[in-house]
PDB file of N, CA and C in Angstrom:
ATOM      1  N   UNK A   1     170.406  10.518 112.377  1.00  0.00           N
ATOM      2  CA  UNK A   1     170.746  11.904 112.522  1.00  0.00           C
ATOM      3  C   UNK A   1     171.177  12.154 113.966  1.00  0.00           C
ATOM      4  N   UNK A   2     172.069  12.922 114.058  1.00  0.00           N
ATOM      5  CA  UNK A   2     172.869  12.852 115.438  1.00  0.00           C
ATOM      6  C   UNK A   2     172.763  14.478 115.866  1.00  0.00           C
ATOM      7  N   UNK A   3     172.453  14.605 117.386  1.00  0.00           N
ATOM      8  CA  UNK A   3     172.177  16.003 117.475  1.00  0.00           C
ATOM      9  C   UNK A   3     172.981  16.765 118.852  1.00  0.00           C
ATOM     10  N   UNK A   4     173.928  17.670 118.774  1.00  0.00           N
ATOM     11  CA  UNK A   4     174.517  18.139 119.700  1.00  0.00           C
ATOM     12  C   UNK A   4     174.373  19.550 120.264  1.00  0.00           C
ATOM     13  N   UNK A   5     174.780  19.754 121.448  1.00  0.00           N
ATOM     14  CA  UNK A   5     173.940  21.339 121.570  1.00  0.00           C
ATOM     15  C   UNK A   5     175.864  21.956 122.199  1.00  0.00           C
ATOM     16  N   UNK A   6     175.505  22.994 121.518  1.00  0.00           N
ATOM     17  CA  UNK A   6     176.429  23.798 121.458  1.00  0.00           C
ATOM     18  C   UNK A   6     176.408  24.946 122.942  1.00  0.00           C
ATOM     19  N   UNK A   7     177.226  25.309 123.487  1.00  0.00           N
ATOM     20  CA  UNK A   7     177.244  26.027 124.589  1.00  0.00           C
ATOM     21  C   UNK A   7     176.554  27.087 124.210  1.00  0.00           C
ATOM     22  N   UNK A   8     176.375  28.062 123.264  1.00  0.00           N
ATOM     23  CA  UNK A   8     175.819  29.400 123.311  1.00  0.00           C
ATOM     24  C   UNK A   8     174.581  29.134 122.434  1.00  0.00           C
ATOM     25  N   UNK A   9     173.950  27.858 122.267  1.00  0.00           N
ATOM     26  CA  UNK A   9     172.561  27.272 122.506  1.00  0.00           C
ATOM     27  C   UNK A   9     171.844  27.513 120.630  1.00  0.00           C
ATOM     28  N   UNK A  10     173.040  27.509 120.405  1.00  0.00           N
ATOM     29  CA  UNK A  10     172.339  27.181 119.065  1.00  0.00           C
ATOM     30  C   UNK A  10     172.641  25.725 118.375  1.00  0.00           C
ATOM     31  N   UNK A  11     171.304  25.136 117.718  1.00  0.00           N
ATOM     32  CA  UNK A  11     171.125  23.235 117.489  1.00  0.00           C
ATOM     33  C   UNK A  11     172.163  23.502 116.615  1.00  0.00           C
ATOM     34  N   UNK A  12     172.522  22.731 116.223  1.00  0.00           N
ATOM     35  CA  UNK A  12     173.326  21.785 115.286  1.00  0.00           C
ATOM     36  C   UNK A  12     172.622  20.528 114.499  1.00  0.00           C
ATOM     37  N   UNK A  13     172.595  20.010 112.845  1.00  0.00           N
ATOM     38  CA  UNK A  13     172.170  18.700 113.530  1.00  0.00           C
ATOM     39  C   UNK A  13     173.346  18.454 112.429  1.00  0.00           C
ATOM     40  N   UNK A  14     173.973  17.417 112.324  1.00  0.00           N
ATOM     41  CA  UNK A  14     174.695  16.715 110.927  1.00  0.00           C
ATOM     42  C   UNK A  14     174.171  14.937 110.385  1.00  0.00           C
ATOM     43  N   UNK A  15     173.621  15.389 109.097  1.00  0.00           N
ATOM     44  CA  UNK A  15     172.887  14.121 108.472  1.00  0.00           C
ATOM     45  C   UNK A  15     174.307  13.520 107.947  1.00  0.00           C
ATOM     46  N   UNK A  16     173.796  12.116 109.103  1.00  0.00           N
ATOM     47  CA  UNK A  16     174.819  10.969 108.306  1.00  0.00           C
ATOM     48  C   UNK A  16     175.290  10.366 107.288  1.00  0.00           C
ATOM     49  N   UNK A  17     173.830  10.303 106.369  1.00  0.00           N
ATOM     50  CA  UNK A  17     173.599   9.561 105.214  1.00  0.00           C
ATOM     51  C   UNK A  17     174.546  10.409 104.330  1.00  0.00           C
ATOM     52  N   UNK A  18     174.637  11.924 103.894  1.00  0.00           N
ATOM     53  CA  UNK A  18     174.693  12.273 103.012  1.00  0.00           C
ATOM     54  C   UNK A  18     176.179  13.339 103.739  1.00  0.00           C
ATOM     55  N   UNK A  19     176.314  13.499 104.392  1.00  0.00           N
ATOM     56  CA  UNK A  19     177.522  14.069 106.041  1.00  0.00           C
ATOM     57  C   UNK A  19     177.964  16.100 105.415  1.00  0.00           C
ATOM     58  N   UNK A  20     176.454  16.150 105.448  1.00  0.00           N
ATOM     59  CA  UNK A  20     176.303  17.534 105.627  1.00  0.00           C
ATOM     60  C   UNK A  20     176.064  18.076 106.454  1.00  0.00           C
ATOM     61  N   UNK A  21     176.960  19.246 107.360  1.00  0.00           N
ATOM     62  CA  UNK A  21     176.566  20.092 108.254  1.00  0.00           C
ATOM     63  C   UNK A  21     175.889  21.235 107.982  1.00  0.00           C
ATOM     64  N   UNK A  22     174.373  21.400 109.032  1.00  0.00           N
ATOM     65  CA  UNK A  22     173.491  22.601 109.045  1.00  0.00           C
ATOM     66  C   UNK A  22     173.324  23.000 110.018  1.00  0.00           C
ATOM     67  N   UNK A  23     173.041  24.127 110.146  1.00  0.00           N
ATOM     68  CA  UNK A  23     173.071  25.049 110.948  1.00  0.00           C
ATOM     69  C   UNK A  23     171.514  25.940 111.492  1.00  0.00           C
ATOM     70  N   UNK A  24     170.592  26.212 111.976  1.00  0.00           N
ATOM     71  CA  UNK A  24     169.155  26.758 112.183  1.00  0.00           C
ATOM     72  C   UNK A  24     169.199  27.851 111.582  1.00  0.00           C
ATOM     73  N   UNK A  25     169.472  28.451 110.915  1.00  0.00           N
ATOM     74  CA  UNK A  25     169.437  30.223 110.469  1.00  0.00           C
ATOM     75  C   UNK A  25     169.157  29.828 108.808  1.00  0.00           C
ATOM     76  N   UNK A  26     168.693  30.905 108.859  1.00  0.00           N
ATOM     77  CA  UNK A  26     168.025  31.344 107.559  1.00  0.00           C
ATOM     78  C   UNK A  26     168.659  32.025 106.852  1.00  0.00           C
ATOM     79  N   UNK A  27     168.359  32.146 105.165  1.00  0.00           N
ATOM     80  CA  UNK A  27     169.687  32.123 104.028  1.00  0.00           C
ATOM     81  C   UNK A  27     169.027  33.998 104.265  1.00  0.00           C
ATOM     82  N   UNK A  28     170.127  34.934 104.338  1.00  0.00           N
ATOM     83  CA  UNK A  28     170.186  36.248 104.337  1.00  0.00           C
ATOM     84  C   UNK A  28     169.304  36.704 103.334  1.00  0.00           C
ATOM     85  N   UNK A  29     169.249  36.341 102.147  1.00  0.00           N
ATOM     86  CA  UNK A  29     168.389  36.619 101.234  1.00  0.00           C
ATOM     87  C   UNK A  29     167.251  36.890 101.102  1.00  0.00           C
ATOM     88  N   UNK A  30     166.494  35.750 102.327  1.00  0.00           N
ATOM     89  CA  UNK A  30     165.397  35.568 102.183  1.00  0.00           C
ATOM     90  C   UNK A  30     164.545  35.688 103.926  1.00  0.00           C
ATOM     91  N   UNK A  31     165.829  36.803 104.786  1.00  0.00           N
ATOM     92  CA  UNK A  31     165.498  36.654 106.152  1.00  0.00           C
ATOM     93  C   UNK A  31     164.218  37.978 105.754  1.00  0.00           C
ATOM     94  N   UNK A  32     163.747  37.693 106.879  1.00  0.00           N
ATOM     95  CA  UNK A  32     162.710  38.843 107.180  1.00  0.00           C
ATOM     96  C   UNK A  32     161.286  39.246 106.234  1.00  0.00           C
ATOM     97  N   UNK A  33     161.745  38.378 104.979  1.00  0.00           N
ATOM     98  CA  UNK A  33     160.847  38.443 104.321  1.00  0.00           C
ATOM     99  C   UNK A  33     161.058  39.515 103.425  1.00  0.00           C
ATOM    100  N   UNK A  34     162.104  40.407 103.168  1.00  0.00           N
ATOM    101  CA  UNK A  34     162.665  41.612 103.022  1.00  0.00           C
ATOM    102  C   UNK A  34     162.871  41.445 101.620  1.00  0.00           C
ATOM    103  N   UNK A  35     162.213  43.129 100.498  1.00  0.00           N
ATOM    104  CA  UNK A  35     162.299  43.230  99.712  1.00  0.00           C
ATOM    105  C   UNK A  35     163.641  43.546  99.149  1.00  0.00           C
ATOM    106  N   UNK A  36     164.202  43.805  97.892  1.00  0.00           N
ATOM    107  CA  UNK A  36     165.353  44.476  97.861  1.00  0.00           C
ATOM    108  C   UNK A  36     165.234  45.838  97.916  1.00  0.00           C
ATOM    109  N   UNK A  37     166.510  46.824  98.051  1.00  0.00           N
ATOM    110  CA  UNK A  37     165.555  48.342  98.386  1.00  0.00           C
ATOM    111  C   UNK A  37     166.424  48.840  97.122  1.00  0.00           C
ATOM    112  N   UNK A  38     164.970  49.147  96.562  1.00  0.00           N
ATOM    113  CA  UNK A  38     165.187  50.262  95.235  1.00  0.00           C
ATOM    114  C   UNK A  38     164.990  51.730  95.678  1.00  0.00           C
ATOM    115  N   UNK A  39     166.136  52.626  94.525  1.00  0.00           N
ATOM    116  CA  UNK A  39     166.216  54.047  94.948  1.00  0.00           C
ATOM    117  C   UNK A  39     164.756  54.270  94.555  1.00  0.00           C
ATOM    118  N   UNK A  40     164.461  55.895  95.161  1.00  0.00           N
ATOM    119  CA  UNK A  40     163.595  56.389  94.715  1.00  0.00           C
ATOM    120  C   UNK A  40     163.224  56.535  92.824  1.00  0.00           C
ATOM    121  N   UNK A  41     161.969  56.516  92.391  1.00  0.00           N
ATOM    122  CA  UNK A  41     161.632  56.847  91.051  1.00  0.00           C
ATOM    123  C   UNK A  41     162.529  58.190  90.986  1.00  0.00           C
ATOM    124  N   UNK A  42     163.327  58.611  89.531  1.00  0.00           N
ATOM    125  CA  UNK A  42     163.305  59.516  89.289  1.00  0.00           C
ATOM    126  C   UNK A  42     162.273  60.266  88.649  1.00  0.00           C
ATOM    127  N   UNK A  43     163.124  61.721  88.760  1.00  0.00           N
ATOM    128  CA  UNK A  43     161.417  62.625  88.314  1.00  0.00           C
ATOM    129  C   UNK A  43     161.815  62.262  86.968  1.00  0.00           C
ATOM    130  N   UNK A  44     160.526  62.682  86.257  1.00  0.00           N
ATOM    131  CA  UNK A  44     160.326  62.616  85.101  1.00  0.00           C
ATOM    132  C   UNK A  44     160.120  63.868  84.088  1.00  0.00           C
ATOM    133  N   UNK A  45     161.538  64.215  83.578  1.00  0.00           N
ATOM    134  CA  UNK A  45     161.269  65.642  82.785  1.00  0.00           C
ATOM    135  C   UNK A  45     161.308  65.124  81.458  1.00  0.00           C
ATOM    136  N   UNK A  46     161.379  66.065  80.336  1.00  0.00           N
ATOM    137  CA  UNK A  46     161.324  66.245  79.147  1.00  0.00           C
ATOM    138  C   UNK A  46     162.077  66.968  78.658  1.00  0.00           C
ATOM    139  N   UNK A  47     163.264  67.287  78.095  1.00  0.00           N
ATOM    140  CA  UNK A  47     164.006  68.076  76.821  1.00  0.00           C
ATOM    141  C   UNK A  47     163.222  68.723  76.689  1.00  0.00           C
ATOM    142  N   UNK A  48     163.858  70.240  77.259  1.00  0.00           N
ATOM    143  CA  UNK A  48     163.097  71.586  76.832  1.00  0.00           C
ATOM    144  C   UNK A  48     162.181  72.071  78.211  1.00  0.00           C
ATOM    145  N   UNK A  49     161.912  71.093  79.057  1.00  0.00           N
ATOM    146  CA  UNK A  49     161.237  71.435  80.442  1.00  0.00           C
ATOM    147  C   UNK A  49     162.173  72.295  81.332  1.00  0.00           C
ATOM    148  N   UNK A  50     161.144  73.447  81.564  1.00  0.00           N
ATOM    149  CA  UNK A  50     161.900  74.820  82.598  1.00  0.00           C
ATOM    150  C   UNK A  50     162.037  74.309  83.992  1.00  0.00           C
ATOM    151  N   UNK A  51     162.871  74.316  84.668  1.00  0.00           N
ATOM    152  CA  UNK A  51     163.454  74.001  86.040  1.00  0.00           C
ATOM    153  C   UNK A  51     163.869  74.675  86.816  1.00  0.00           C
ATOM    154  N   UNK A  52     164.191  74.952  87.924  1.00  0.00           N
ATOM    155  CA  UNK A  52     164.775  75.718  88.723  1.00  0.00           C
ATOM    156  C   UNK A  52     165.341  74.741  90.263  1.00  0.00           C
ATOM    157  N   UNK A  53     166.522  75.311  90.447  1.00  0.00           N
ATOM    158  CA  UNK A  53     167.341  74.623  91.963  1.00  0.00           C
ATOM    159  C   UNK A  53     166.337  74.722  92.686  1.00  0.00           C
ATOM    160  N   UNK A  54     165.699  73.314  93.442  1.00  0.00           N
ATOM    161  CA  UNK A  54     164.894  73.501  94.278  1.00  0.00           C
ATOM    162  C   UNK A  54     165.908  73.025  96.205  1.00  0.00           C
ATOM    163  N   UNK A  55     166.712  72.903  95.785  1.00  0.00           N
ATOM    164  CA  UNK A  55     168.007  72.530  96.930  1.00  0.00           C
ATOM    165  C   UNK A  55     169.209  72.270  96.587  1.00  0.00           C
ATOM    166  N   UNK A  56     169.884  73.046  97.476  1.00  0.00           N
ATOM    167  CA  UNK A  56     171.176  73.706  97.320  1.00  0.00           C
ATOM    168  C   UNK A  56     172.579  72.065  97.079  1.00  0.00           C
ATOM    169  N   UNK A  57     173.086  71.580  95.945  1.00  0.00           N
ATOM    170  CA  UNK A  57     173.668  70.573  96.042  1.00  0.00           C
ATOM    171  C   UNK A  57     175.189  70.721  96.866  1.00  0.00           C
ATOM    172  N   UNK A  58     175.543  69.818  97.281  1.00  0.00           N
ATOM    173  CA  UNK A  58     177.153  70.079  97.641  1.00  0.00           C
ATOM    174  C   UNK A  58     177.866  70.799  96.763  1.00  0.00           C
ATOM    175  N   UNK A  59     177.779  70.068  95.356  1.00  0.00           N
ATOM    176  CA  UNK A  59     179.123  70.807  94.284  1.00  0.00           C
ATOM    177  C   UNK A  59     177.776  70.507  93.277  1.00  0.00           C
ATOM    178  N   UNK A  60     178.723  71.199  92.331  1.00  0.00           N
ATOM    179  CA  UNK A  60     178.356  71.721  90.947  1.00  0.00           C
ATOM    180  C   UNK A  60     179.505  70.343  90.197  1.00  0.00           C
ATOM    181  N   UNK A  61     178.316  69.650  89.082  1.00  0.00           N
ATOM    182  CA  UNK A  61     179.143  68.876  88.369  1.00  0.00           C
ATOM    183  C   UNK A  61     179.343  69.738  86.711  1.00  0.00           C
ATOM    184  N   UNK A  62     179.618  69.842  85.898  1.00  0.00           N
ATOM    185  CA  UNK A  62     180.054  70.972  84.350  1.00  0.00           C
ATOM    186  C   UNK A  62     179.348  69.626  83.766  1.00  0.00           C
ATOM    187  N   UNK A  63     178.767  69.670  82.659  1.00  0.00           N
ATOM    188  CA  UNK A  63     178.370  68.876  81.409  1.00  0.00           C
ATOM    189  C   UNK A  63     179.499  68.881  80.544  1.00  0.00           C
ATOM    190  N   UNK A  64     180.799  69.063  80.714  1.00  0.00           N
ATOM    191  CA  UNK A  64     181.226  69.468  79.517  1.00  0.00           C
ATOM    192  C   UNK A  64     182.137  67.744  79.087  1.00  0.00           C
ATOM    193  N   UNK A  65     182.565  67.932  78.299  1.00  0.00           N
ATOM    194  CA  UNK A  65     183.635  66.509  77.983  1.00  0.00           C
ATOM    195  C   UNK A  65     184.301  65.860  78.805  1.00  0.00           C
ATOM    196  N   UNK A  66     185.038  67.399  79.347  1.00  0.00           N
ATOM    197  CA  UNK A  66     186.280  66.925  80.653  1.00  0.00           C
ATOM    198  C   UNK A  66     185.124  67.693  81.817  1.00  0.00           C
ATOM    199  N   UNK A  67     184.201  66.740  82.448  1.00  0.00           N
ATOM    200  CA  UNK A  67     183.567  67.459  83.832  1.00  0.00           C
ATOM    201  C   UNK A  67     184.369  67.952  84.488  1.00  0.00           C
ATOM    202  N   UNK A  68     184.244  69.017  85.518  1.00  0.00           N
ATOM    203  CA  UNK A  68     184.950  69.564  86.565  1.00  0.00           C
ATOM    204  C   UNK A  68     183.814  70.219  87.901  1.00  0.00           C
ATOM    205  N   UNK A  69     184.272  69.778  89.203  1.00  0.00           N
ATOM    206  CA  UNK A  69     183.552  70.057  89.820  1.00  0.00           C
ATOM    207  C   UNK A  69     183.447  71.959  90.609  1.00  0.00           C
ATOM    208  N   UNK A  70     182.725  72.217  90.517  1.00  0.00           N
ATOM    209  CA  UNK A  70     182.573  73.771  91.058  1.00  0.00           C
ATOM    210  C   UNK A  70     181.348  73.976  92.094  1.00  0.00           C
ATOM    211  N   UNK A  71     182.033  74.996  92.785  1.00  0.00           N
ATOM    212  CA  UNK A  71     181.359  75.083  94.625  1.00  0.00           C
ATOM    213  C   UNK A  71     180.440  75.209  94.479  1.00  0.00           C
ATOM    214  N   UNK A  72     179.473  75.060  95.683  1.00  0.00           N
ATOM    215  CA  UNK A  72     178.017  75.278  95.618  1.00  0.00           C
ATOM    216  C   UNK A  72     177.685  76.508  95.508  1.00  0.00           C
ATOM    217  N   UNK A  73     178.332  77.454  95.389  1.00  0.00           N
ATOM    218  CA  UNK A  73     177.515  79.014  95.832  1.00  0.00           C
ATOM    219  C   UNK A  73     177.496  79.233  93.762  1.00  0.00           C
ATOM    220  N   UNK A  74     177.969  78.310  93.203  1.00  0.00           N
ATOM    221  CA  UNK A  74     177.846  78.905  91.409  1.00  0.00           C
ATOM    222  C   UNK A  74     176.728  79.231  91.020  1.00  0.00           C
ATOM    223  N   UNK A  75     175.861  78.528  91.515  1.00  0.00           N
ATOM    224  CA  UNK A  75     174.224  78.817  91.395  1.00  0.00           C
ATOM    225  C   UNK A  75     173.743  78.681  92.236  1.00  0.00           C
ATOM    226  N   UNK A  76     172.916  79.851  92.704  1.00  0.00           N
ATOM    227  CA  UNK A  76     172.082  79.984  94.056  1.00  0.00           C
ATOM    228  C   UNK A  76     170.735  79.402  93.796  1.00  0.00           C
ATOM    229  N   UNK A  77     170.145  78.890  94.778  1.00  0.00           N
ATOM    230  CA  UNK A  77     168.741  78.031  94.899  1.00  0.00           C
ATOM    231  C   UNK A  77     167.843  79.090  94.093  1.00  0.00           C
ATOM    232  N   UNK A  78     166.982  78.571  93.303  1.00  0.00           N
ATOM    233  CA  UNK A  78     166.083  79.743  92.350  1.00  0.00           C
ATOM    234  C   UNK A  78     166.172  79.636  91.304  1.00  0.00           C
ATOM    235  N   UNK A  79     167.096  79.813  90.993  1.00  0.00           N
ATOM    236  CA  UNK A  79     167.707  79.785  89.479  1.00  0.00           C
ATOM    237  C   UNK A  79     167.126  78.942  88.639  1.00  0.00           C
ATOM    238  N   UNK A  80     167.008  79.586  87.237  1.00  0.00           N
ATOM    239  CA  UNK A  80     165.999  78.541  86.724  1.00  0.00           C
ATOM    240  C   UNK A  80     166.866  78.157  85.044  1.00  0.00           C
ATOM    241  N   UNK A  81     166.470  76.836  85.360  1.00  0.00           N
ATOM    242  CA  UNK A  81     167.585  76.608  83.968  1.00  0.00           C
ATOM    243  C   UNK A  81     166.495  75.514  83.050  1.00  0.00           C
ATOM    244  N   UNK A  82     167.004  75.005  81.362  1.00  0.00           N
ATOM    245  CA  UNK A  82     166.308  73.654  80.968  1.00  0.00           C
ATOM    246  C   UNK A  82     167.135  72.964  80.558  1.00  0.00           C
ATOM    247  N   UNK A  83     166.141  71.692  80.246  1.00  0.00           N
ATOM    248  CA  UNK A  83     166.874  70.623  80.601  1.00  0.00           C
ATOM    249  C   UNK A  83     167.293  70.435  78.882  1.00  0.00           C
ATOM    250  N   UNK A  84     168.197  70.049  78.762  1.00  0.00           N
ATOM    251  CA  UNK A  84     169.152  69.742  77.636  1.00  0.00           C
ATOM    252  C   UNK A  84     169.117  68.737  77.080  1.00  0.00           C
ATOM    253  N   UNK A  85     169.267  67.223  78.652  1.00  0.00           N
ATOM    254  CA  UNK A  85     169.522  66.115  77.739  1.00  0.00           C
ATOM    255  C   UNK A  85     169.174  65.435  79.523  1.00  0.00           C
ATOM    256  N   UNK A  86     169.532  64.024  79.156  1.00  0.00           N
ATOM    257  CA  UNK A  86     169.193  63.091  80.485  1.00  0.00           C
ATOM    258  C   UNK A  86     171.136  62.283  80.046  1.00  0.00           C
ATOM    259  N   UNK A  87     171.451  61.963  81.424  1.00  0.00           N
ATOM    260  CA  UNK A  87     172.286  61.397  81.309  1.00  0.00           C
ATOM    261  C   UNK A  87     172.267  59.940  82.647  1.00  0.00           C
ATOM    262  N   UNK A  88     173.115  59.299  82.418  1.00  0.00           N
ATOM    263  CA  UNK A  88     172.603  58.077  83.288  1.00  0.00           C
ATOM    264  C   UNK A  88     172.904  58.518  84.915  1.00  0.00           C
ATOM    265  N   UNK A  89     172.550  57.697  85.649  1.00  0.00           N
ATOM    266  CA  UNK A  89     172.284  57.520  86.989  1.00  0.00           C
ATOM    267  C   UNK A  89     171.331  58.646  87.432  1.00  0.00           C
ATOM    268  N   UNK A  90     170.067  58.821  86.551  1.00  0.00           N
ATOM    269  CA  UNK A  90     169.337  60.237  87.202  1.00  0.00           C
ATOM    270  C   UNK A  90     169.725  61.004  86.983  1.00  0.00           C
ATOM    271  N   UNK A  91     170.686  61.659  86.343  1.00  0.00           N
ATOM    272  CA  UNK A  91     171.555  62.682  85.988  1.00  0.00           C
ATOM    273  C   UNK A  91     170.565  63.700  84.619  1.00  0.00           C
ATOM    274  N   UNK A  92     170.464  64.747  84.814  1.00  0.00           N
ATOM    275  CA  UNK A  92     169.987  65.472  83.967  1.00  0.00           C
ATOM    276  C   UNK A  92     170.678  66.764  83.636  1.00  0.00           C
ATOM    277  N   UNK A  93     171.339  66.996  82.034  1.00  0.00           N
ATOM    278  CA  UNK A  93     171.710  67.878  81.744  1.00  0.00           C
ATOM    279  C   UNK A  93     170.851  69.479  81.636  1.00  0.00           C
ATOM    280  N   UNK A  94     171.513  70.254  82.500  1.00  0.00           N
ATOM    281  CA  UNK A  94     170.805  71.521  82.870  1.00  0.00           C
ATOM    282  C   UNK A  94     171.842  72.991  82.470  1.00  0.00           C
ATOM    283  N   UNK A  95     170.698  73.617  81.345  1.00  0.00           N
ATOM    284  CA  UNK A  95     171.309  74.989  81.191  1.00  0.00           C
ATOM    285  C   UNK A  95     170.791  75.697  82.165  1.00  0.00           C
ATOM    286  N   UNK A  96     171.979  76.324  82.337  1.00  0.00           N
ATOM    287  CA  UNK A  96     171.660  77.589  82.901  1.00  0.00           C
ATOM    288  C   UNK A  96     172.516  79.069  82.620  1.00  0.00           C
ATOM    289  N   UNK A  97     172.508  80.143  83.190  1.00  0.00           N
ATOM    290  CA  UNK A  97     172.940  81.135  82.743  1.00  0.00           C
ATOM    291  C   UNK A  97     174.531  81.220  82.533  1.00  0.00           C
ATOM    292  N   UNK A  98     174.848  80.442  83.839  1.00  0.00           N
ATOM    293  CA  UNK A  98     176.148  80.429  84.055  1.00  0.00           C
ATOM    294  C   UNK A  98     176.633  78.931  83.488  1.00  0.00           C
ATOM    295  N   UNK A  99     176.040  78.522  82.546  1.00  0.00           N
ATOM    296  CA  UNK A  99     176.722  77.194  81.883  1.00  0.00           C
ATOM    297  C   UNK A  99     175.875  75.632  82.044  1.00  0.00           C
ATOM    298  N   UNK A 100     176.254  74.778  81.455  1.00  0.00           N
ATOM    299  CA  UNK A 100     175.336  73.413  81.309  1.00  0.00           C
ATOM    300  C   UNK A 100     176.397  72.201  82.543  1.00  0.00           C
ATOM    301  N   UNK A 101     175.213  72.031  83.212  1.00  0.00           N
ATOM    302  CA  UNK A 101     175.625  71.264  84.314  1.00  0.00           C
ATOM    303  C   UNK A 101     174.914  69.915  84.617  1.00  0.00           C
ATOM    304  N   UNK A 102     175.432  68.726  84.814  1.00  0.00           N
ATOM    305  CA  UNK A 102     174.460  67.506  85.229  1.00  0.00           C
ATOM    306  C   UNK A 102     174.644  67.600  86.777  1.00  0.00           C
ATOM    307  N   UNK A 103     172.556  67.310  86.827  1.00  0.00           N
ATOM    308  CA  UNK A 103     172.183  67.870  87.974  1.00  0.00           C
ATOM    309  C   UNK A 103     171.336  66.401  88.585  1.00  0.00           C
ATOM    310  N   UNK A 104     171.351  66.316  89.762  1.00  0.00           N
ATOM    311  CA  UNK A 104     170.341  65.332  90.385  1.00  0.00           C
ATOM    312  C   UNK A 104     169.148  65.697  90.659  1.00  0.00           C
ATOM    313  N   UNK A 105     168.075  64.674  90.146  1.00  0.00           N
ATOM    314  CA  UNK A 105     166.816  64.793  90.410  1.00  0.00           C
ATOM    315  C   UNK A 105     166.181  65.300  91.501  1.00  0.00           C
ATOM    316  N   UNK A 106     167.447  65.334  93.186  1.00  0.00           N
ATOM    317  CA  UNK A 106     166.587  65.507  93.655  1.00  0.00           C
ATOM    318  C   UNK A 106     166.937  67.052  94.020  1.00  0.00           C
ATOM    319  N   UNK A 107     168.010  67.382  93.597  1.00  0.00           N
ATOM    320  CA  UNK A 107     167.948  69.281  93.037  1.00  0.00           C
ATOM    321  C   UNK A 107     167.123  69.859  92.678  1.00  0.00           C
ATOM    322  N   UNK A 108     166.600  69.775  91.583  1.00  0.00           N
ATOM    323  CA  UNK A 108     165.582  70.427  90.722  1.00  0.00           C
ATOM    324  C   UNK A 108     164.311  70.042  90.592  1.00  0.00           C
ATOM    325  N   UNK A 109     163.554  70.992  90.386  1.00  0.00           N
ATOM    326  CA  UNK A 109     162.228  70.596  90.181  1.00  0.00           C
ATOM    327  C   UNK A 109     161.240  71.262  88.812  1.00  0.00           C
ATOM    328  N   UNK A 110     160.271  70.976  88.618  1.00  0.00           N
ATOM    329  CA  UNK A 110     159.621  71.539  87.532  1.00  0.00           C
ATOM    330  C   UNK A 110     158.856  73.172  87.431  1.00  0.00           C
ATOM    331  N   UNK A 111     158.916  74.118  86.695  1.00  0.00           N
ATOM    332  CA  UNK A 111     158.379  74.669  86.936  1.00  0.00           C
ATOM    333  C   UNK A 111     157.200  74.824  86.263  1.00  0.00           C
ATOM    334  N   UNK A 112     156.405  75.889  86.693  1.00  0.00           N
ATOM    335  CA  UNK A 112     155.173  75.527  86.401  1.00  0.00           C
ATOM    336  C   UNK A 112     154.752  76.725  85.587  1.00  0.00           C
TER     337      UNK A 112
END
C-alpha cells in the first residue's frame, strides 16, 4: 500500500492489490450520525370535526375539481369551518361559509 500526502493535507492511500482509490471521509449518509428529517406528525382530525383558522395562510387553495388559488383576506383567522374529507400531503378538506377549501394542518386547529 503506497501512501502520498496531498498539499491541502488530506491522506490518500491507493491499494495495489486490487488498484482502488480512497479517500478519508465518510459516506454522507452516514456522517454525523444523522437521522433522516421527517416533517412534523400531522394533526389528527376526523370527518365532521369543527375547526377554525388558527393562522392566517398565504393563499386560499378551492377543493373544487379545477382548484384555484384565492387571497388570504377570503377568510379571516376565526372562522370556523368542518372538515369534509382528508386529502394527501396533510391536506384537509374544509367547509366553510364562504366555500370548501384544502387547508394545511398547520392552519387549523380543533375546536373544542
Amino acid at each position: 500500500m503506497a501512501e502520498t500526502n496531498k498539499p491541502d493535507g488530506q491522506d490518500e492511500t491507493t491499494d495495489a492489490s486490487t488498484n482502488t482509490h480512497t479517500t478519508e471521509s465518510e459516506d454522507p449518509t452516514t456522517a454525523n450520525n444523522a437521522l433522516p428529517i421527517q416533517p412534523p406528525p400531522p394533526h389528527h382530525f376526523t370527518v365532521g370535526d369543527r375547526v377554525c383558522i388558527s393562522k392566517q395562510p398565504p393563499y386560499f387553495k378551492t377543493a373544487d375539481t379545477m382548484p384555484m388559488l384565492r387571497p388570504p383576506d377570503t377568510i379571516p383567522v376565526g372562522t370556523e369551518g368542518r372538515i369534509m374529507g382528508s386529502s394527501p400531503g396533510g391536506y384537509w378538506i374544509v367547509r366553510f361559509p364562504n366555500g370548501s377549501f384544502l387547508m394545511d394542518s398547520q392552519y387549523i386547529q380543533a375546536m373544542s
